[in-house]
Structures are given as C-alpha cells and as structure tokens.
Protein backbone atom coordinates (compact mmCIF):
# COMPACT_ATOMS: atom_id res chain seq x y z
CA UNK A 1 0.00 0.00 0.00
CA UNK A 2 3.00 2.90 0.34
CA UNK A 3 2.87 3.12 -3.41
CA UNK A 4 -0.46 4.21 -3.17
CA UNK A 5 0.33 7.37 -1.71
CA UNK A 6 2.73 8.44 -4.36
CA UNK A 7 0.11 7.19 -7.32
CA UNK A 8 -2.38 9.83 -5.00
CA UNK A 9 0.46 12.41 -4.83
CA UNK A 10 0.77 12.02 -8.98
CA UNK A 11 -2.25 13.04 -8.99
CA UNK A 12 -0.88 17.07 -8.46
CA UNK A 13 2.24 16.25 -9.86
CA UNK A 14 1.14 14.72 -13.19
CA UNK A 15 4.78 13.02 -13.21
CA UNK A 16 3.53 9.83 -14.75
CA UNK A 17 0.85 8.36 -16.73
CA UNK A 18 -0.28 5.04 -18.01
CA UNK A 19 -1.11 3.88 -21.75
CA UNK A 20 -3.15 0.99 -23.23
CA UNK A 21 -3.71 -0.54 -19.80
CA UNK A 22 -6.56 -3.28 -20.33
CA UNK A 23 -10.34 -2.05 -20.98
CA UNK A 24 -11.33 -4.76 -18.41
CA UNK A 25 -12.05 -3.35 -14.75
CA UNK A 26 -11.01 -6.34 -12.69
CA UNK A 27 -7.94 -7.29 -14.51
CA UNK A 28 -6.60 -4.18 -14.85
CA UNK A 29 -7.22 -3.67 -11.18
CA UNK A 30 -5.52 -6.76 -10.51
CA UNK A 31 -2.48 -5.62 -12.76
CA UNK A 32 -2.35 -2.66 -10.82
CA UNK A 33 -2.31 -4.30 -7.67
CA UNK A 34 0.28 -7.11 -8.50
CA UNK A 35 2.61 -4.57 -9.70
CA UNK A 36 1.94 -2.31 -7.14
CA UNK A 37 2.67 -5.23 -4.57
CA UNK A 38 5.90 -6.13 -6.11
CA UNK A 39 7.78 -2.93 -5.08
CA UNK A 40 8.88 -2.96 -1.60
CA UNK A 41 9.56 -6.73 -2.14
CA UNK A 42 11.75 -5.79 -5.06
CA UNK A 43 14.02 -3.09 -2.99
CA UNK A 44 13.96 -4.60 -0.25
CA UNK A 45 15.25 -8.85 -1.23
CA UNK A 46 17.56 -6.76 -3.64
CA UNK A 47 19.06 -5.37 -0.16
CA UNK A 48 19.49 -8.20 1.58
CA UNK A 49 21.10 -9.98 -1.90
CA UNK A 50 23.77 -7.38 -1.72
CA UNK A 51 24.10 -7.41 2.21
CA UNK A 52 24.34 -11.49 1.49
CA UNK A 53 27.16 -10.78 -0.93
CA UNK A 54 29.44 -8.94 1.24
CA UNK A 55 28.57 -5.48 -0.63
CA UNK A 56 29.72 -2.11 2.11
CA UNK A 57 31.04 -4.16 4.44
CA UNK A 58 33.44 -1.39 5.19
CA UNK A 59 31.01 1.28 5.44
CA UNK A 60 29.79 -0.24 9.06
CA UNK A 61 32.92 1.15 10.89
CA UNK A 62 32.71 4.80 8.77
CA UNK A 63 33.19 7.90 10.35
CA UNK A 64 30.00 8.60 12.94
CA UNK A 65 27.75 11.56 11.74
CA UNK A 66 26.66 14.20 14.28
CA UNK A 67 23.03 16.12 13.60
CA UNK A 68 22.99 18.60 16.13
CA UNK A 69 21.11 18.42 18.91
CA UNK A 70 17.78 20.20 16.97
CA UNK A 71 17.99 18.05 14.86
CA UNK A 72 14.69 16.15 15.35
CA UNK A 73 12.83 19.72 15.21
CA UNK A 74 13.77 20.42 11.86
CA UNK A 75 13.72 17.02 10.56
CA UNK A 76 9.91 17.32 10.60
CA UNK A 77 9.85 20.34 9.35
CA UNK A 78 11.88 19.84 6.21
CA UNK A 79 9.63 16.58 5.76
CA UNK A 80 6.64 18.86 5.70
CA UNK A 81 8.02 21.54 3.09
CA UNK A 82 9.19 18.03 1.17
CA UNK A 83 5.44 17.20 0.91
CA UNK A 84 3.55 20.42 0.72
CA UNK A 85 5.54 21.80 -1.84
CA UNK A 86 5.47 19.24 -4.48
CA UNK A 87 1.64 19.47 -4.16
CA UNK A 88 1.50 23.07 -4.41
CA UNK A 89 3.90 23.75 -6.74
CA UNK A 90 4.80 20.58 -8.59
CA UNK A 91 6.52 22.20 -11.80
CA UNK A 92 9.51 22.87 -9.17
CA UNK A 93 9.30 21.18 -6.06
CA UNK A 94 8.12 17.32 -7.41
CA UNK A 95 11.58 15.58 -6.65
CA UNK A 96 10.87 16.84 -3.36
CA UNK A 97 8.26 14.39 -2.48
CA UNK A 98 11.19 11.22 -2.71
CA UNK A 99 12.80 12.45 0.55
CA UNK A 100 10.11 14.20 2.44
CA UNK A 101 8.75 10.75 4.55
CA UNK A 102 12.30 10.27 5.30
CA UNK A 103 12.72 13.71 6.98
CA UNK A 104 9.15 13.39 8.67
CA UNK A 105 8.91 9.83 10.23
CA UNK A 106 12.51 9.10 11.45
CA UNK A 107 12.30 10.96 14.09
CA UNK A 108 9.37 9.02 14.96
CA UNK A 109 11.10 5.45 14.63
CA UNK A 110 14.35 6.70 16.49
CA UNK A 111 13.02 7.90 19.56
CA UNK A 112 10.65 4.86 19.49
CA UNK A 113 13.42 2.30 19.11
CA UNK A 114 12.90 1.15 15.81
CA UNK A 115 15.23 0.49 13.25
CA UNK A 116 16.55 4.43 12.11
CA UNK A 117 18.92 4.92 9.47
CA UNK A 118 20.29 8.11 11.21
CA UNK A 119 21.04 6.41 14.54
CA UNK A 120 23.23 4.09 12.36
CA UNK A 121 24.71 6.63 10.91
CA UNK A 122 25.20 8.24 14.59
CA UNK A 123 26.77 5.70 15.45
CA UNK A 124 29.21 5.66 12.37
CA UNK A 125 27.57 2.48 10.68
CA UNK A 126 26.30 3.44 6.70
CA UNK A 127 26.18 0.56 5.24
CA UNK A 128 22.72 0.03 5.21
CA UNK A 129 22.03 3.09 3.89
CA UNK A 130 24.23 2.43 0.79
CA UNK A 131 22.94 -0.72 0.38
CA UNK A 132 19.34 0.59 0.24
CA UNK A 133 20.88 3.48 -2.09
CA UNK A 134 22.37 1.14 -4.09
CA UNK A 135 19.15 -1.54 -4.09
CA UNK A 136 16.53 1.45 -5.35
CA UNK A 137 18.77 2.40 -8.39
CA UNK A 138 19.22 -1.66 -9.78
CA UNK A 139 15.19 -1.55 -9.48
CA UNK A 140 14.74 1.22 -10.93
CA UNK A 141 16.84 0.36 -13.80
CA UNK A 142 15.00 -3.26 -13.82
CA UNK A 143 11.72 -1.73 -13.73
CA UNK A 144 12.14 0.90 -16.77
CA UNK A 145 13.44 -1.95 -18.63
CA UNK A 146 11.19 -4.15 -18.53
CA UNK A 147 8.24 -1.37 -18.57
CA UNK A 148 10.14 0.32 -22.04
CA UNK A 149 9.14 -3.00 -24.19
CA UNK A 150 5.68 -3.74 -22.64
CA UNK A 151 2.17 -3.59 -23.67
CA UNK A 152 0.47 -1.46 -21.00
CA UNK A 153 3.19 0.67 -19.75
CA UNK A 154 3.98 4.64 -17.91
CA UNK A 155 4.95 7.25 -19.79
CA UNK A 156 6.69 10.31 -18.05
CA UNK A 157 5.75 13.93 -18.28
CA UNK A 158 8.30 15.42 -16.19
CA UNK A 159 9.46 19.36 -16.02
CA UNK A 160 12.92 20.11 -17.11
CA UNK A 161 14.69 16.97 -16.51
CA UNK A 162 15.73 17.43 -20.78
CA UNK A 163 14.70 14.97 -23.15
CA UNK A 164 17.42 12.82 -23.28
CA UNK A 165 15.91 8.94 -21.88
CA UNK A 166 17.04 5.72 -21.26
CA UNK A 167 14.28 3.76 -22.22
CA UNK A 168 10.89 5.92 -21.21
CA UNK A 169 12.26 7.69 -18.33
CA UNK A 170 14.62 11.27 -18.58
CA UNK A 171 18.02 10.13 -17.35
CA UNK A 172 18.28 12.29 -14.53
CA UNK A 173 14.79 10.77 -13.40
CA UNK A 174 16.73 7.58 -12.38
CA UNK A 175 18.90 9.99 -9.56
CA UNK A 176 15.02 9.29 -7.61
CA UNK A 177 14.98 5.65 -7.16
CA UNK A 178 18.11 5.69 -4.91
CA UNK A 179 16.22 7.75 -2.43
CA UNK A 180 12.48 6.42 -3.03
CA UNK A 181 14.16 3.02 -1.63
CA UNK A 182 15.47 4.89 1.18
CA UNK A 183 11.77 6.56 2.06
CA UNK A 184 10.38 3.15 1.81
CA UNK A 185 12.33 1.62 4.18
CA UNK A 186 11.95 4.03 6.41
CA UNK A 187 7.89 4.63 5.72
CA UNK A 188 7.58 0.42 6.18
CA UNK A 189 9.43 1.22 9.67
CA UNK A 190 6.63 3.34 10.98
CA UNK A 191 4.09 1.35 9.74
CA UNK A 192 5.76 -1.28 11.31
CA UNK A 193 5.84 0.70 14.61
CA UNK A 194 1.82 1.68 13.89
CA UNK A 195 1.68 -2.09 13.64
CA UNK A 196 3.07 -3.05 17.04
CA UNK A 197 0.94 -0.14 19.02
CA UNK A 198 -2.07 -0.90 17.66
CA UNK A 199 -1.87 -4.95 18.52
CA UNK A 200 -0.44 -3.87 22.08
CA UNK A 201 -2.22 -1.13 22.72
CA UNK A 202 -4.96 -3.18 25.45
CA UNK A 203 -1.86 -4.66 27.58
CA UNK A 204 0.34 -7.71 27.86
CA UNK A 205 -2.01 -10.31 28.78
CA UNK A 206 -1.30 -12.61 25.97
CA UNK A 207 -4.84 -13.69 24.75
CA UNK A 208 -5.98 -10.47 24.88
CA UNK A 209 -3.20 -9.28 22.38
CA UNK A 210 -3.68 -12.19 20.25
CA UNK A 211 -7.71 -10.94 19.78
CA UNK A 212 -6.43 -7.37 19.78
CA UNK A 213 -4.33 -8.70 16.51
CA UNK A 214 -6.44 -10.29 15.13
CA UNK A 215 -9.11 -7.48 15.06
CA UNK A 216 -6.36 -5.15 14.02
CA UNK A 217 -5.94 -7.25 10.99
CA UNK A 218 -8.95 -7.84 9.69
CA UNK A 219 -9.66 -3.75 9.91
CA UNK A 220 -5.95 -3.14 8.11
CA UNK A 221 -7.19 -5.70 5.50
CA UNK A 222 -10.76 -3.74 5.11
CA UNK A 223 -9.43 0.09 5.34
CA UNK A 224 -6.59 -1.30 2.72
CA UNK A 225 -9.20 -2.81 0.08
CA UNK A 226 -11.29 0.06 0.43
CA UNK A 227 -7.83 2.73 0.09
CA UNK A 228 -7.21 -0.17 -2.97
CA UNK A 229 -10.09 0.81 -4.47
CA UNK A 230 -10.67 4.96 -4.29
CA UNK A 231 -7.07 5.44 -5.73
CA UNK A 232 -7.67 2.83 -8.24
CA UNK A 233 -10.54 4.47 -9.34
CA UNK A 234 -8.33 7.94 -9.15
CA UNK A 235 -5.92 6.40 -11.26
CA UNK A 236 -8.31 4.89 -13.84
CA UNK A 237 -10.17 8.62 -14.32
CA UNK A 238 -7.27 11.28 -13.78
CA UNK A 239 -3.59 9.21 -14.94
CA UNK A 240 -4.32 6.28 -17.20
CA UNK A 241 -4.34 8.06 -20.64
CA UNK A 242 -5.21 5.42 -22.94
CA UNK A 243 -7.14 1.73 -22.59
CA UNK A 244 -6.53 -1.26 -25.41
C-alpha cells in the first residue's frame, strides 16, 4: 500500500501516466495491484542480496555523523516543506516528495526504538544506507526496462529533466529511485511501529493481544481494500491516458 500514496500524490504532480492498460475493470485492477505489490519486495530482497554478498562491508565502521542536537525539530519540518511543496507547486518542487517521509517519520522510529537509518549513521555504521541506495537504483533500472518494451506501460511527463531517456524515463529521473528506496524503508518502519501499538495497545495479557491482533488485521485488511479501491478508481479517471 505505500505506493499508493505516491500514485495519489501524482495526482498534483502529473509526473507519470499510463497507456493501453486493459479495458477490463477487474484485470486491470488486478495488474495494478500485483505490480503495485511487487515494489517494496523488489528493494527490499535486492538489499538483503547485496548485504548477502558482502557489498559495504566497510562502510559499518565509517566515520560517525553528528546532527545537532535540533535536529529532530527540523527534521519534521523539512519533511513537511518536502510534501507540501510538491503538491502546491509541482513544476519545481516534485523531486521533493522522494525524501520528504524520510525527513518526517525518522524521528518518529528513532526515539521509538525502531530500526533508524540516522542512529546508524550516529553511530558511524552506513552501510545500510548504501545498500538501500544502491538496491533502489538496480530496481529502478529493472523496472524501466522491462516497462520500455511492454504492452500497458507509464509514460513520463516530467518538467525540465531534458529529453534525453534511457528507455521511457529522462536520465536524470533515475537519480530518484536511490532515495524512493530509502523513504520506503523508512515509511515500512513506521508502519511497522503503527503495527506493534495498535496490537499492544490493550496490555500484555497474551490472549488479549492475540484478539487485539487479530481485530487489528482484519480492519488493516478492510481500510486497505477500500484505500485499494478509491485510488484505483483515481488512477483509472485522472492518470491512465489510454485503454486497449
């Protein structure tokens, strides 16, 4: 579902569209959501492959980073100018929007104990980082490849990036996948966090939390059908520009 809320912040930015996507409602709703679903499993197994392979070993011993001591005041902050202003003024700001979760919600999962990119890097350790860095741009290459020689496919409408492409995407587009992986680690984090409070949020008595989970997920699978559906249906009436 954290694709969803970029195909809803397209909607301003008019960054994308889609072409002869299939006339039929279900499967085309079904092709969006199998692609849709394939994303964070794509960045994420592409991660651990490198990890697996040795890749930035070195970069877990690097020299420790030091934010300030504000720094989780203006963290928010620049998240919130990173997601306002794309929407308000997309010909300018719309790169924006692939680091503004980042900036907003790890403060959240640092002072709640949950993995946080910037408390590795506190504590001198960027490996993961560079790994996720590394993981969003062979994905995004993947994906533009294999979207370039399909049937339904995006397009890109994208302010002055040029007009030079490597397949259907500007080249200076692909500088956003590095960073998109990065936001989606850190936006599956929180949700992960939302997750955990949610299911424990009636006490430790175990059969109580297993009921409190189970309701949890049934609701999460019923809001997220329903959020399936209205951006869908945005998506089929304000980005899909063709059907076949």
């Amino acid at each position: 579902g954290v694709w969803l809320i970029f195909e809803l912040f397209n909607l301003a930015l008019k960054n994308w569209h889609y072409i002869n996507v299939p006339r039929n409602l279900p499967i085309r709703w079904l092709g969006y959501f199998v692609a849709y679903a394939t994303v964070l499993p794509g960045i994420f197994e592409t991660a651990t492959f490198l990890k697996n392979i040795g890749l930035f070993q070195k970069l877990e011993k690097g020299k420790k980073w030091q934010p300030g001591k504000q720094w989780k005041l203006w963290f928010p902050v620049m998240g919130f100018a990173c997601l306002i202003l794309p929407v308000v003024l997309p010909q300018y700001f719309f790169p924006l929007v692939w680091l503004g979760f980042v900036f907003l919600l790890e403060p959240l999962n640092i002072s709640e104990g949950q993995p946080s990119l910037v408390r590795e890097a506190m504590r001198g350790s960027w490996r993961e980082l560079g790994l996720l860095l590394v993981s969003g741009a062979i994905c995004g290459f993947l994906w533009e490849l294999w979207n370039y020689w399909a049937g339904g496919k995006w397009i890109y409408t994208v302010p002055w990036v040029g007009n030079i492409k490597l397949f259907e995407m500007p080249v200076l587009g692909f500088l956003g996948f590095p960073p998109f992986a990065v936001e989606c680690y850190v936006m599956m984090t929180s949700l992960f966090l939302l997750r955990d409070k949610l299911v424990g949020g009636f006490g430790s008595e175990s059969t109580r939390k297993h009921c409190r989970s189970r309701l949890v997920g049934s609701v999460s699978i019923l809001v997220a059908m329903c959020l399936y559906c209205v951006v869908f249906s945005l998506i089929d009436k304000y980005t899909v520009i063709s059907f076949r």
